[in-house]
Protein backbone atom coordinates (compact mmCIF):
# COMPACT_ATOMS: atom_id res chain seq x y z
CA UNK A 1 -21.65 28.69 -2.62
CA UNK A 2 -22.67 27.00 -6.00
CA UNK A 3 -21.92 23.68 -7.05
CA UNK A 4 -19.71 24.82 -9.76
CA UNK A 5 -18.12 26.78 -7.01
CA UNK A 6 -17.49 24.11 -4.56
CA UNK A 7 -16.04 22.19 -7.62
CA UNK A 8 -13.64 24.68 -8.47
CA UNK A 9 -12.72 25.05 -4.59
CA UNK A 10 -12.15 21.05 -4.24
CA UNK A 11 -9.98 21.39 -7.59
CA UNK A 12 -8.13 24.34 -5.77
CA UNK A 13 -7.59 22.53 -2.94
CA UNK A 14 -6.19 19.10 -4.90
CA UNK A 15 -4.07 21.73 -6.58
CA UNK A 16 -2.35 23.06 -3.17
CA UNK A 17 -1.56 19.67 -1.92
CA UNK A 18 0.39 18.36 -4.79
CA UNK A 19 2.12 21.44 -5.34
CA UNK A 20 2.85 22.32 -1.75
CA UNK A 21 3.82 19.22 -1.62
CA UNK A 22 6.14 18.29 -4.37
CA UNK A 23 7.44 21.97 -5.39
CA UNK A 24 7.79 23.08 -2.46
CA UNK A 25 8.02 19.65 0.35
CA UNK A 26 5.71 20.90 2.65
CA UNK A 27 4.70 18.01 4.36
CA UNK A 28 0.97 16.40 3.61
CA UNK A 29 0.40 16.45 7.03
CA UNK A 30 0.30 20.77 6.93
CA UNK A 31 -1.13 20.53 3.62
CA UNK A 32 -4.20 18.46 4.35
CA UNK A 33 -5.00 20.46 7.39
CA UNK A 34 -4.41 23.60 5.38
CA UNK A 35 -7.08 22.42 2.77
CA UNK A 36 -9.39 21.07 5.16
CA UNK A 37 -9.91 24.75 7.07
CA UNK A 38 -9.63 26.69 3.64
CA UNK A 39 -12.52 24.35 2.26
CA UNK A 40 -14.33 24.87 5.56
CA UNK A 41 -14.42 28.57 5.32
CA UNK A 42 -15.31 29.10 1.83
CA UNK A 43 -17.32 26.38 1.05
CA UNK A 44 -19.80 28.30 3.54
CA UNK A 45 -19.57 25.40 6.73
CA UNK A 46 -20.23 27.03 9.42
CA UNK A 47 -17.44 28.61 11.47
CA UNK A 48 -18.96 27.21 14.43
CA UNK A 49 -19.05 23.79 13.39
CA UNK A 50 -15.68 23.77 11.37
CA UNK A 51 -13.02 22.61 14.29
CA UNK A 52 -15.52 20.13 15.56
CA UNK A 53 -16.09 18.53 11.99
CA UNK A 54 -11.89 18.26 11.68
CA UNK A 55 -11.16 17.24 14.82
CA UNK A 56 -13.92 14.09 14.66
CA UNK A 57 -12.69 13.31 11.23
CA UNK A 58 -9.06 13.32 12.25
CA UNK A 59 -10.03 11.26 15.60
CA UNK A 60 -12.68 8.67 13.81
CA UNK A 61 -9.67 7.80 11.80
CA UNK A 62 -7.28 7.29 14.41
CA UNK A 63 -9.89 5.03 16.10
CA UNK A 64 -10.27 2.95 13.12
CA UNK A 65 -6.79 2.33 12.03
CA UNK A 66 -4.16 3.94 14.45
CA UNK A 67 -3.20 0.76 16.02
CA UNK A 68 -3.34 -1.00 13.08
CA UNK A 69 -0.84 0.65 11.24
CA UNK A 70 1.42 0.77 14.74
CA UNK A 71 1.37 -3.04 15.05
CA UNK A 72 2.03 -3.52 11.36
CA UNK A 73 4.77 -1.59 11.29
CA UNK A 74 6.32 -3.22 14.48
CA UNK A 75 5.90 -6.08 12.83
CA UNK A 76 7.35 -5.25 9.55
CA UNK A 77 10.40 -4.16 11.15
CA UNK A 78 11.29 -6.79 13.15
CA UNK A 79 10.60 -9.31 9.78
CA UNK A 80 12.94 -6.95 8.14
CA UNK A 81 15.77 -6.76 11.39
CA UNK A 82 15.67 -10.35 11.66
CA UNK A 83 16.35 -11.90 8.49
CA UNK A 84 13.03 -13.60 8.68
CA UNK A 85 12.13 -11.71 4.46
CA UNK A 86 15.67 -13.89 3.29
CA UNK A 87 14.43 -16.74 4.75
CA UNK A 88 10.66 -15.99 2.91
CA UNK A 89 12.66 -14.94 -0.16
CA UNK A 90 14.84 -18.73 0.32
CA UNK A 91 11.47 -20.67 0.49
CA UNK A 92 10.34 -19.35 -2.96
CA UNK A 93 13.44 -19.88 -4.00
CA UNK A 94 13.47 -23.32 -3.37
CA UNK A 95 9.79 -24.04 -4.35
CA UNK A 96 10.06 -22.18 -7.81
CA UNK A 97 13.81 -23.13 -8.60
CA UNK A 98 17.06 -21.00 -9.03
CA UNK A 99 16.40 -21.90 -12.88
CA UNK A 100 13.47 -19.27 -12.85
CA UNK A 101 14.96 -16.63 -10.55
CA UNK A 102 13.17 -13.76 -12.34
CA UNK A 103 10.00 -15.06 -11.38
CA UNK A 104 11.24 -15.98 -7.80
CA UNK A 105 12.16 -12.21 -7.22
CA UNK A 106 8.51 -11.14 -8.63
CA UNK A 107 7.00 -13.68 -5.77
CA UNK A 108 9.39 -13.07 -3.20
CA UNK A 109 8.34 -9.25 -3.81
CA UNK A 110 4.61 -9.81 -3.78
CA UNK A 111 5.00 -11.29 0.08
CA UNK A 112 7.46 -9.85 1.57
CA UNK A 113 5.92 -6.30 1.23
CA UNK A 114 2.43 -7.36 2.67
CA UNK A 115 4.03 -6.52 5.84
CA UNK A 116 7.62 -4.65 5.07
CA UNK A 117 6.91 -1.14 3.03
CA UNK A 118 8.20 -1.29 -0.85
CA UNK A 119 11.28 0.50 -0.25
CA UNK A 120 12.81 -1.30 2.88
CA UNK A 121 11.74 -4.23 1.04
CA UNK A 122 13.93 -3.86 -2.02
CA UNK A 123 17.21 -2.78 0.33
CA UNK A 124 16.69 -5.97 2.64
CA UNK A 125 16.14 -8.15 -0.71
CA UNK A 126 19.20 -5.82 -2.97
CA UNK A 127 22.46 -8.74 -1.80
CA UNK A 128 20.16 -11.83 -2.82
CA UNK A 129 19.21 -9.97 -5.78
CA UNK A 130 22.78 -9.72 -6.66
CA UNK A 131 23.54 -12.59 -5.66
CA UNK A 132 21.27 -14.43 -7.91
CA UNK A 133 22.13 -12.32 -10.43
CA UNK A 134 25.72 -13.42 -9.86
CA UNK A 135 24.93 -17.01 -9.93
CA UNK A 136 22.67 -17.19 -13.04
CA UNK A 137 24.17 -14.56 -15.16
CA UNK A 138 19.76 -13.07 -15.66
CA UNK A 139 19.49 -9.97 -16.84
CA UNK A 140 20.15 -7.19 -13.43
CA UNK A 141 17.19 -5.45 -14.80
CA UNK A 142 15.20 -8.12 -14.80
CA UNK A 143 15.26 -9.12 -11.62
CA UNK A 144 15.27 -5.36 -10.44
CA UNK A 145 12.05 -4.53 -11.86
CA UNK A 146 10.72 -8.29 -11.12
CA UNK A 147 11.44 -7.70 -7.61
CA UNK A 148 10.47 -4.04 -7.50
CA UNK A 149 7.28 -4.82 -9.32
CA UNK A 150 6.46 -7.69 -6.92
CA UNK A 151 6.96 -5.48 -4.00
CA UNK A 152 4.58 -2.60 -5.61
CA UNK A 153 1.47 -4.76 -6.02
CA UNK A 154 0.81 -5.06 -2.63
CA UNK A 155 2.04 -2.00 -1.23
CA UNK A 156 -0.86 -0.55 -2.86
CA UNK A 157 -3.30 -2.86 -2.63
CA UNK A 158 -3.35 -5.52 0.52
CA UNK A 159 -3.58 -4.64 4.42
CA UNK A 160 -2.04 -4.47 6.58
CA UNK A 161 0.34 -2.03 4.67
CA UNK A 162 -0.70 1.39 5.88
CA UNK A 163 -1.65 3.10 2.43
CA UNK A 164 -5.00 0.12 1.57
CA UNK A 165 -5.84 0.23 5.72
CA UNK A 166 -6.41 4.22 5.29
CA UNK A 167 -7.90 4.38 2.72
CA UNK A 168 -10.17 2.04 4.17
CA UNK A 169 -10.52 3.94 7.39
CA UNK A 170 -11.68 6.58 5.03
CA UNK A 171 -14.19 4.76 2.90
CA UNK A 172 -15.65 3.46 6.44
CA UNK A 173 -14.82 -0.25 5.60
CA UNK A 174 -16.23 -2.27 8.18
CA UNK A 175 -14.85 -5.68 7.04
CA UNK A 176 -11.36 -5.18 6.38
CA UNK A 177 -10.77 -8.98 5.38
CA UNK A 178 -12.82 -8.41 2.13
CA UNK A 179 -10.07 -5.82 1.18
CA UNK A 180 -7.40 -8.21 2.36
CA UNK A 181 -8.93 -11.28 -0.11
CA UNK A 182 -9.70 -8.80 -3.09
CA UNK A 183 -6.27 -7.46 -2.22
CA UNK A 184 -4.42 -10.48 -2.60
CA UNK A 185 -6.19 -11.47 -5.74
CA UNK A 186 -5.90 -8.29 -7.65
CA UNK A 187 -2.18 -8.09 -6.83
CA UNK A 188 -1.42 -11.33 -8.50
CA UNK A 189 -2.95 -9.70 -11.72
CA UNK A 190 -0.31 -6.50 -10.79
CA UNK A 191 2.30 -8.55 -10.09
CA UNK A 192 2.30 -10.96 -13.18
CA UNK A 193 2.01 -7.96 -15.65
CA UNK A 194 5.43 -6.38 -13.99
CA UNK A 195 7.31 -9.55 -14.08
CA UNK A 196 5.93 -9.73 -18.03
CA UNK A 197 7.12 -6.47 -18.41
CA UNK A 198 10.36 -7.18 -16.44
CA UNK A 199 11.36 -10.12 -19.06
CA UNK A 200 10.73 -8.17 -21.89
CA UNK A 201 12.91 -4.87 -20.50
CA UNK A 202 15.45 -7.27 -19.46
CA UNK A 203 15.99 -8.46 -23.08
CA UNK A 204 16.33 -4.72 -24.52
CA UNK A 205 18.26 -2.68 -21.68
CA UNK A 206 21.41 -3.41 -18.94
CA UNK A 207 22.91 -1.69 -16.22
CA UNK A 208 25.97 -2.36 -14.03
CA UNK A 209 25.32 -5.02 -12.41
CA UNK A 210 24.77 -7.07 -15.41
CA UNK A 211 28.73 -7.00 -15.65
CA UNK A 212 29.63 -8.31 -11.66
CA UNK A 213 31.60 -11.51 -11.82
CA UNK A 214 30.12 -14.92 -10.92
CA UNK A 215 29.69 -16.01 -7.65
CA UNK A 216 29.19 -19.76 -6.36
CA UNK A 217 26.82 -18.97 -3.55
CA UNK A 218 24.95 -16.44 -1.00
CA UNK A 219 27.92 -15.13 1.03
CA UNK A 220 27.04 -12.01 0.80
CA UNK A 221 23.83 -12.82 2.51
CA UNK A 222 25.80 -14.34 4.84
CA UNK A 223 27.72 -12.21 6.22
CA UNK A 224 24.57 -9.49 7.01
CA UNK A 225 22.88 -12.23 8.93
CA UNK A 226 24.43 -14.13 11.68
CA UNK A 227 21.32 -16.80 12.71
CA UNK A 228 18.09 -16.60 9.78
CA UNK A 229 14.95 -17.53 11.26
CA UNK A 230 12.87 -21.24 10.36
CA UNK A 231 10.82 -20.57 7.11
CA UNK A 232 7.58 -21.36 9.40
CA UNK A 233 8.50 -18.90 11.96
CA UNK A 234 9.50 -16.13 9.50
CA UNK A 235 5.91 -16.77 7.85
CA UNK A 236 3.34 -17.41 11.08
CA UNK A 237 3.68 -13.15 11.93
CA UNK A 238 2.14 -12.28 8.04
CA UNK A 239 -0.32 -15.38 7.93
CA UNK A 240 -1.48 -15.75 11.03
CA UNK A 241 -3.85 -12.55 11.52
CA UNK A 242 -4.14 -11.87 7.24
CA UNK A 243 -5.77 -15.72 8.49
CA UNK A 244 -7.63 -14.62 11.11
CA UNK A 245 -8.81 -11.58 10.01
CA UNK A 246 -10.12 -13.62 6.43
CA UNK A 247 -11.78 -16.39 8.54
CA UNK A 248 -13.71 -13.88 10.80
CA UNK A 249 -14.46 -11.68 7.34
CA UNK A 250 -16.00 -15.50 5.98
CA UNK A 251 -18.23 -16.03 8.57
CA UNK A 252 -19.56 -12.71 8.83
CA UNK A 253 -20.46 -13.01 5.06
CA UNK A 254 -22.21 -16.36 5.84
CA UNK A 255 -24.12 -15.75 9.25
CA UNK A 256 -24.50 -12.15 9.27
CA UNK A 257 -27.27 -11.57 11.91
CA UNK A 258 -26.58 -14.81 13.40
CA UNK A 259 -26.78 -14.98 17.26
CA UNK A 260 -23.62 -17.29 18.49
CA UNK A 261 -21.28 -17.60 21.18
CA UNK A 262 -18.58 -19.07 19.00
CA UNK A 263 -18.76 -16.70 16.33
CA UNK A 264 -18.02 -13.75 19.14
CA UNK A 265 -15.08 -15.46 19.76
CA UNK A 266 -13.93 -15.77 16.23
CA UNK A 267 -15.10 -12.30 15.43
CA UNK A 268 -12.70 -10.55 18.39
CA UNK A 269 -9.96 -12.63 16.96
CA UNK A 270 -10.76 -11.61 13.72
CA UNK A 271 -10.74 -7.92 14.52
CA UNK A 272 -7.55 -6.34 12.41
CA UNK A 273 -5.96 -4.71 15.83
CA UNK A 274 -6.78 -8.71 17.91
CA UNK A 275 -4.82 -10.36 14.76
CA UNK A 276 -2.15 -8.06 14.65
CA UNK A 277 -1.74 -7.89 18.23
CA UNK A 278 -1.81 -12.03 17.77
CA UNK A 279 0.98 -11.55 14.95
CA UNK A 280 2.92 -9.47 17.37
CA UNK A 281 3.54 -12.38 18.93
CA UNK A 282 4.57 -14.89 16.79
CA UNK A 283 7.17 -12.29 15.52
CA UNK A 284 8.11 -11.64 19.08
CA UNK A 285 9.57 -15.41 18.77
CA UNK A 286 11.91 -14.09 15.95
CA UNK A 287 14.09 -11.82 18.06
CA UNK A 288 17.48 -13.10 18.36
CA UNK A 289 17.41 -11.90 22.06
CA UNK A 290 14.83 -9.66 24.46
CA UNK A 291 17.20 -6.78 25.88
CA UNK A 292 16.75 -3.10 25.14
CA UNK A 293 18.10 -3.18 21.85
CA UNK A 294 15.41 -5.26 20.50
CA UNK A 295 12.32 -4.41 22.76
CA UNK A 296 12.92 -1.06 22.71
CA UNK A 297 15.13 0.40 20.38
CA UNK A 298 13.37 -1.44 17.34
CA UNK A 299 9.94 -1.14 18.12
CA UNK A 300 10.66 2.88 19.43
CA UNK A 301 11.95 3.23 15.41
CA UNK A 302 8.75 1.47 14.19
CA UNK A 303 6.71 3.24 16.43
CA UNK A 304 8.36 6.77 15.17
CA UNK A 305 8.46 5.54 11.43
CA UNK A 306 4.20 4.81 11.94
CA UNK A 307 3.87 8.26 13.17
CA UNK A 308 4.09 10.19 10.19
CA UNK A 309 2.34 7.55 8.21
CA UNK A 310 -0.68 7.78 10.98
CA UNK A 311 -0.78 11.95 11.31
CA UNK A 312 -0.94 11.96 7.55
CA UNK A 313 -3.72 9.40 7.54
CA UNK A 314 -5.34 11.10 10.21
CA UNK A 315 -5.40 14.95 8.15
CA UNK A 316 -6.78 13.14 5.59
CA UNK A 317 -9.61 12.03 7.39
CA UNK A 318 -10.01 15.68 8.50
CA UNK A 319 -10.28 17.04 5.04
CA UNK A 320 -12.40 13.83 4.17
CA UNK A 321 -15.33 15.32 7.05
CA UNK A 322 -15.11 18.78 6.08
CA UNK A 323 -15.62 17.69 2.45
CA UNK A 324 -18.72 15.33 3.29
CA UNK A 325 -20.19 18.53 5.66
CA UNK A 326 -19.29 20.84 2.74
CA UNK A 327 -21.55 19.20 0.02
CA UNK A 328 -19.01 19.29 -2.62
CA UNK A 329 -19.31 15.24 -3.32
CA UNK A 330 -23.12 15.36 -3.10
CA UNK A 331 -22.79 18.13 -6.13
CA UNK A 332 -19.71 16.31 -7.74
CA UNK A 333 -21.44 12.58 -7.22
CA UNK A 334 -24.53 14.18 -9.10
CA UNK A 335 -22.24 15.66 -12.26
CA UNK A 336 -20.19 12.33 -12.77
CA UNK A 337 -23.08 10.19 -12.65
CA UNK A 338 -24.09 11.06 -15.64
CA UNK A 339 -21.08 10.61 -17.35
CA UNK A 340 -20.57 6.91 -16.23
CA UNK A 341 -17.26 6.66 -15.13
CA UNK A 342 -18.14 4.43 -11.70
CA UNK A 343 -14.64 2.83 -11.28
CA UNK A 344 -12.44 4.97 -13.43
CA UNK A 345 -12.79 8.13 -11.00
CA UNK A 346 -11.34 7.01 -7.84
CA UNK A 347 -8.15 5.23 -10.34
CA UNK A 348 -7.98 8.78 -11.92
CA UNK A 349 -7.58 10.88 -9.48
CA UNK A 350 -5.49 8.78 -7.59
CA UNK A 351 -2.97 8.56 -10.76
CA UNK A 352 -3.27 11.86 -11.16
CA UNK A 353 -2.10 12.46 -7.41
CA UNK A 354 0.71 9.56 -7.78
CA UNK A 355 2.25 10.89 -10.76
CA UNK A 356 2.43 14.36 -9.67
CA UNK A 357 3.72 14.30 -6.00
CA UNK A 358 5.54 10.65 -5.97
CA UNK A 359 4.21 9.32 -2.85
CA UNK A 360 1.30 6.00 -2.98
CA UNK A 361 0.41 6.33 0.55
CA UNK A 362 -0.53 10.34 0.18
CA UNK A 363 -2.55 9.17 -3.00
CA UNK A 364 -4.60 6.41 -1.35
CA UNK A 365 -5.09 9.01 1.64
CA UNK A 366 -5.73 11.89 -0.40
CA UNK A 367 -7.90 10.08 -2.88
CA UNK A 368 -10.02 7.84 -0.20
CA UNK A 369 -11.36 11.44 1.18
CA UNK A 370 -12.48 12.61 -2.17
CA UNK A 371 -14.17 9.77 -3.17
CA UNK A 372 -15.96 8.86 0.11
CA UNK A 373 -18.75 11.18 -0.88
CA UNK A 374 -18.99 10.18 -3.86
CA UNK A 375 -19.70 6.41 -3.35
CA UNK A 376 -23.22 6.25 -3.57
CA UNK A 377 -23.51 8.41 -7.35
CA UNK A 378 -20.89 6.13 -8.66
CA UNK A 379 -22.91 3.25 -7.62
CA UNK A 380 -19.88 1.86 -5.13
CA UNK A 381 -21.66 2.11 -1.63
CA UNK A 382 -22.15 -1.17 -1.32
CA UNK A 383 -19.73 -3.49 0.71
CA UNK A 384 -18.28 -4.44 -2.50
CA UNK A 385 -18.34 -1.71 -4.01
CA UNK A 386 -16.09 0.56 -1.66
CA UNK A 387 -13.81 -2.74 -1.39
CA UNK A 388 -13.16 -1.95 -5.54
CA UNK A 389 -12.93 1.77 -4.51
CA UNK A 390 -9.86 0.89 -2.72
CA UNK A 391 -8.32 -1.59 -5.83
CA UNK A 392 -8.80 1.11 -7.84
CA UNK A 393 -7.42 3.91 -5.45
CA UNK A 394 -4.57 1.19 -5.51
CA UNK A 395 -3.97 1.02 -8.99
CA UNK A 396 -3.91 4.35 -9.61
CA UNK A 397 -1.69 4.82 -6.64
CA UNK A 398 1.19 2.95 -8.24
CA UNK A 399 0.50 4.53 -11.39
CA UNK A 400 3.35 5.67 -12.15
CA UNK A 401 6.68 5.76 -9.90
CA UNK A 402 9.08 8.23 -11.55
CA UNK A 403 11.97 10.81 -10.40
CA UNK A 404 9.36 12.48 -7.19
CA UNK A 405 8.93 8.81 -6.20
CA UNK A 406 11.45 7.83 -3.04
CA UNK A 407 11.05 4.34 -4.31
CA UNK A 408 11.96 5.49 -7.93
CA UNK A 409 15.43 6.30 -6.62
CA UNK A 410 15.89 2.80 -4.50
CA UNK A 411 15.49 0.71 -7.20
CA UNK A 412 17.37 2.93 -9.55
CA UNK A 413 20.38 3.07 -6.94
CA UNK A 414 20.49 -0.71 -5.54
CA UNK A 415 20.15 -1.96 -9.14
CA UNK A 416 23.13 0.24 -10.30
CA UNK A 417 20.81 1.86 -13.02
CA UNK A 418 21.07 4.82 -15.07
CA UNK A 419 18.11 7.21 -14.41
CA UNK A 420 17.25 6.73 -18.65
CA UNK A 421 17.63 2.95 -17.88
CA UNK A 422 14.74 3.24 -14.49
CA UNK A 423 12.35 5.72 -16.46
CA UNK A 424 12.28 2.86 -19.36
CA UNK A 425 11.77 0.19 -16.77
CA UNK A 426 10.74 0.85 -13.82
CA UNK A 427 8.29 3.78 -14.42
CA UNK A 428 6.89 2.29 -17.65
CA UNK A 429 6.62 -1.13 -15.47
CA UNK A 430 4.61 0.86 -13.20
CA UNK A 431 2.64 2.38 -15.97
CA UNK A 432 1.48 -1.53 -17.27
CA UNK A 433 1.08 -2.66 -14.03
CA UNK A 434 -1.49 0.57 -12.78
CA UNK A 435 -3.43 0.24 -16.15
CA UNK A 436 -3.83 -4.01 -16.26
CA UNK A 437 -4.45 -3.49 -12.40
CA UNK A 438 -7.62 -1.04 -13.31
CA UNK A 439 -8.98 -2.75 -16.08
CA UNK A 440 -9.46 -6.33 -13.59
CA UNK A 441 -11.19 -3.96 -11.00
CA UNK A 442 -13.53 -2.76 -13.90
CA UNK A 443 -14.17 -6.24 -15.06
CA UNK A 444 -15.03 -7.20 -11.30
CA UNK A 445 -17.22 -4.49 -10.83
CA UNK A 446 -19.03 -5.35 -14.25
CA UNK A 447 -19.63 -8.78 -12.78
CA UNK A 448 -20.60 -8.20 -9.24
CA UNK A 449 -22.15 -4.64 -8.70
C-alpha cells in the first residue's frame, strides 16, 4: 500500500474508534482490537505475522505497566475508603487558611488525584466542598471548578494515575520518575490557570448551592467518617514511592553506567511496581481493621475497577505494534516533519480524541500508539523528548471535558449546576487549562531539545 494509503487507513481507523465508541458505546477495548487487525490486513502486514505482532504488543504492555496500575488503584481506593483524602484536603486547609478556600480546593485537587481518579475524587471531596462553601459564603462555582480543575491536572499528567503510566508503557519510557517530576511541574502550570479561571467564572455565574444556609462547622464530614486517619499516615502511601521512584530516576541521571552495589539497591526500590508495592504498605496501616471486608472486598473492587483500565491499555499497545510493523508512522513521521509541528501533534490528536469521545485515559492510550512511531521525525526520541510527548498527550487529553465526559456530569451534578452553567465553566476551564498546559510543554521543549 502507498503512503497516502496507509494515511488514509490510520485516519479510518482513528475514525472507527471515536465513533464506535461514543455513537455507538462500544467499548475501546473491542474497538482497538478491531483497528489493530483491520490495519494489519490492509496495510499489507503479513497475515502470518499479524497475531504474533498483537499479541506481543498487547503482552509488552502488560509487562510494563499491569501491576502498576493494579497497585495504584488498590491504593487509591483504600485513600479514598478511609478518609485518609479529608484528612489531605484538612492539611491544606490549615496551611493555606479557610480565608482562601478557593485556592485550598484547587490544591487539595491537585494531590488528592495523584493517586484517587478525577471523578471519585470530586464525590469523596463534594461534603467539604459544601461545607466550605457553607461556612464562607465563596462562590459554589468557584470552588467546583477550583476543585475539579485541581483534580484534572494530574489525572492527565502525573503517575501513578493509569492514563500518564500507559501512555508511557507505550512510548517505551524507561525512567518513569522523569514523567513523575515533569508531571508534577507541568500540573502546577494546569492547575493555577483553572483556579484563575475558577475566580473569574465564580464572579459571573451561580448555581444552587450558592443559596444553602450557613453552617458553623464540618458535620457533614463527620458523620461519613467515623475515625480520619493522621495527616502523615494519610500522606506516606502517595509520597513514599512518587519519592522513591524520583530518587532512583536522580541517580540514574547522575551515574548512568556507574558500577555500584548501593545504587542496585536504590534502583530495585526505585522501580515503579517495588515503590508501589512499598506504598501498599504504608496504606495497609490506614485500614480501620484487617477482616474480609477490607482485605478482600476493597482491594477485589480495585482490582476489578483496574481491569478495564489495564485491557484497554493493553489493546492499545496492540494497535500501537501493528502500526510500528505497518509503516504508517515511518510515512506519516516523514510528511509532518516538514511541516514543523514537533510538540503540537501528539496535543492535537489527543484533543481531537478527548473532545470527541469524552474519556482522558482512551486519549492518552489511543494517542501514545500513534505517536510512538512518530518520535524520532518530530525530533522527540530522546529521553526528554518522549517525557514532553506524554505532557502534551496530557494536555490535550483534558482538552476539553464536555457532555460525553463521565467527569463532565460529576461535577455538574455534585455542584448542583445547570448543564449551561458546567459548559461555561467547567468545559471552558478545561479548554484554558489544555491550551496554557501545551504552550509550557512547547516552551520546555524550545529550551531543552
Amino acid at each position: 500500500m502507498s503512503g497516502f494509503g496507509l494515511v488514509i487507513l490510520l485516519i479510518a481507523g482513528i475514525l472507527f474508534i471515536v465513533i464506535s465508541t461514543a455513537k455507538y458505546k462500544l467499548h475501546p477495548f473491542i474497538a482497538l482490537l478491531l483497528t489493530a487487525y483491520a490495519i494489519a490486513l490492509f496495510s499489507g502486514l503479513p497475515i502470518a505475522d499479524t497475531v504474533k505482532t498483537i499479541t506481543t504488543g498487547f503482552g509488552g504492555i502488560l509487562a510494563y505497566i499491569g501491576i502498576v496500575i493494579v497497585l495504584g488503584t488498590i491504593i487509591g481506593t483504600i485513600l479514598e475508603k478511609t478518609g485518609a483524602a479529608i484528612a489531605m484536603a484538612d492539611f491544606v486547609l490549615s496551611k493555606i487558611g479557610r480565608q482562601r478556600p478557593v485556592l485550598a480546593m484547587s490544591i487539595i485537587g491537585y494531590i488528592v488525584s495523584i493517586p484517587v481518579f478525577c471523578d471519585s475524587g470530586f464525590v469523596i471531596l463534594s461534603s467539604l466542598k459544601k461545607s466550605l462553601i457553607r461556612q464562607t459564603g465563596k462562590s459554589a462555582v468557584a470552588m467546583s471548578v477550583a476543585l475539579a480543575t485541581g483534580l484534572y491536572a494530574t489525572h492527565t499528567l502525573v503517575p501513578p494515575t493509569p492514563g500518564p503510566i500507559a501512555a508511557a508503557g507505550n512510548l517505551h519510557v524507561e525512567n518513569l520518575g522523569l514523567v513523575i517530576l515533569f508531571g508534577l511541574v507541568i500540573a502546577l502550570f494546569a492547575a493555577a490557570a483553572g483556579y484563575l479561571y475558577a475566580e473569574w467564572a465564580g464572579k459571573r455565574y451561580r448555581c444552587a448551592q450558592d443559596d444553602l444556609p450557613k453552617l458553623a462547622d464540618d458535620e457533614e464530614i463527620q458523620t461519613l467518617y467515623k475515625h480520619i486517619p493522621s495527616t502523615l499516615n494519610a500522606f506516606l502511601p502517595i509520597i513514599v514511592p512518587i519519592a522513591l521512584i524520583a530518587f532512583a530516576s536522580l541517580l540514574k541521571l547522575l551515574f548512568a553506567g556507574a558500577d555500584n552495589p548501593l545504587l542496585t539497591y536504590v534502583y530495585f526500590f526505585g522501580e515503579p511496581v517495588t515503590a508501589l508495592l512499598i506504598g501498599l504498605f504504608f496504606s495497609a496501616r490506614l485500614l480501620p481493621e484487617w477482616s474480609k471486608t477490607t482485605l478482600n472486598d476493597w482491594i477485589g473492587q480495585a482490582v476489578r475497577d483496574s481491569g478495564s483500565i489495564l485491557i484497554i491499555t493493553a489493546a492499545g499497545g496492540a494497535l500501537g505494534g501493528v502500526l510500528k510493523a505497518s509503516g504508517i508512522g515511518d510515512y506519516l513521521g516523514s510528511v509532518l516533519q516538514g511541516m514543523s509541528l514537533g510538540i503540537l501533534v501528539p496535543f492535537i490528536i489527543a484533543a481531537a480524541l478527548k473532545t470527541a469521545q469524552g474519556s482522558s485515559t482512551t486519549a492518552l492510550v489511543v494517542t501514545s500508539t500513534i505517536i510512538y512511531p512518530l518520535l524520532q521525525p518530530l525530533g522527540l526520541d530522546s529521553a526528554i523528548g518522549s517525557v514532553l510527548a506524554i505532557m502534551a498527550i496530557g494536555a490535550g487529553a483534558m482538552t476539553v471535558s464536555h457532555a460525553n465526559d463521565s467527569f463532565f456530569w460529576v461535577v455538574a451534578e455534585f455542584s448542583e449546576m445547570d448543564v449551561a452553567t458546567a459548559y461555561k465553566s467547567q468545559t471552558i476551564a478545561t479548554l484554558v487549562q489544555g491550551l496554557v498546559t501545551i504552550v509550557i510543554v512547547a516552551i520546555l521543549a524550545w529550551i531543552l531539545l
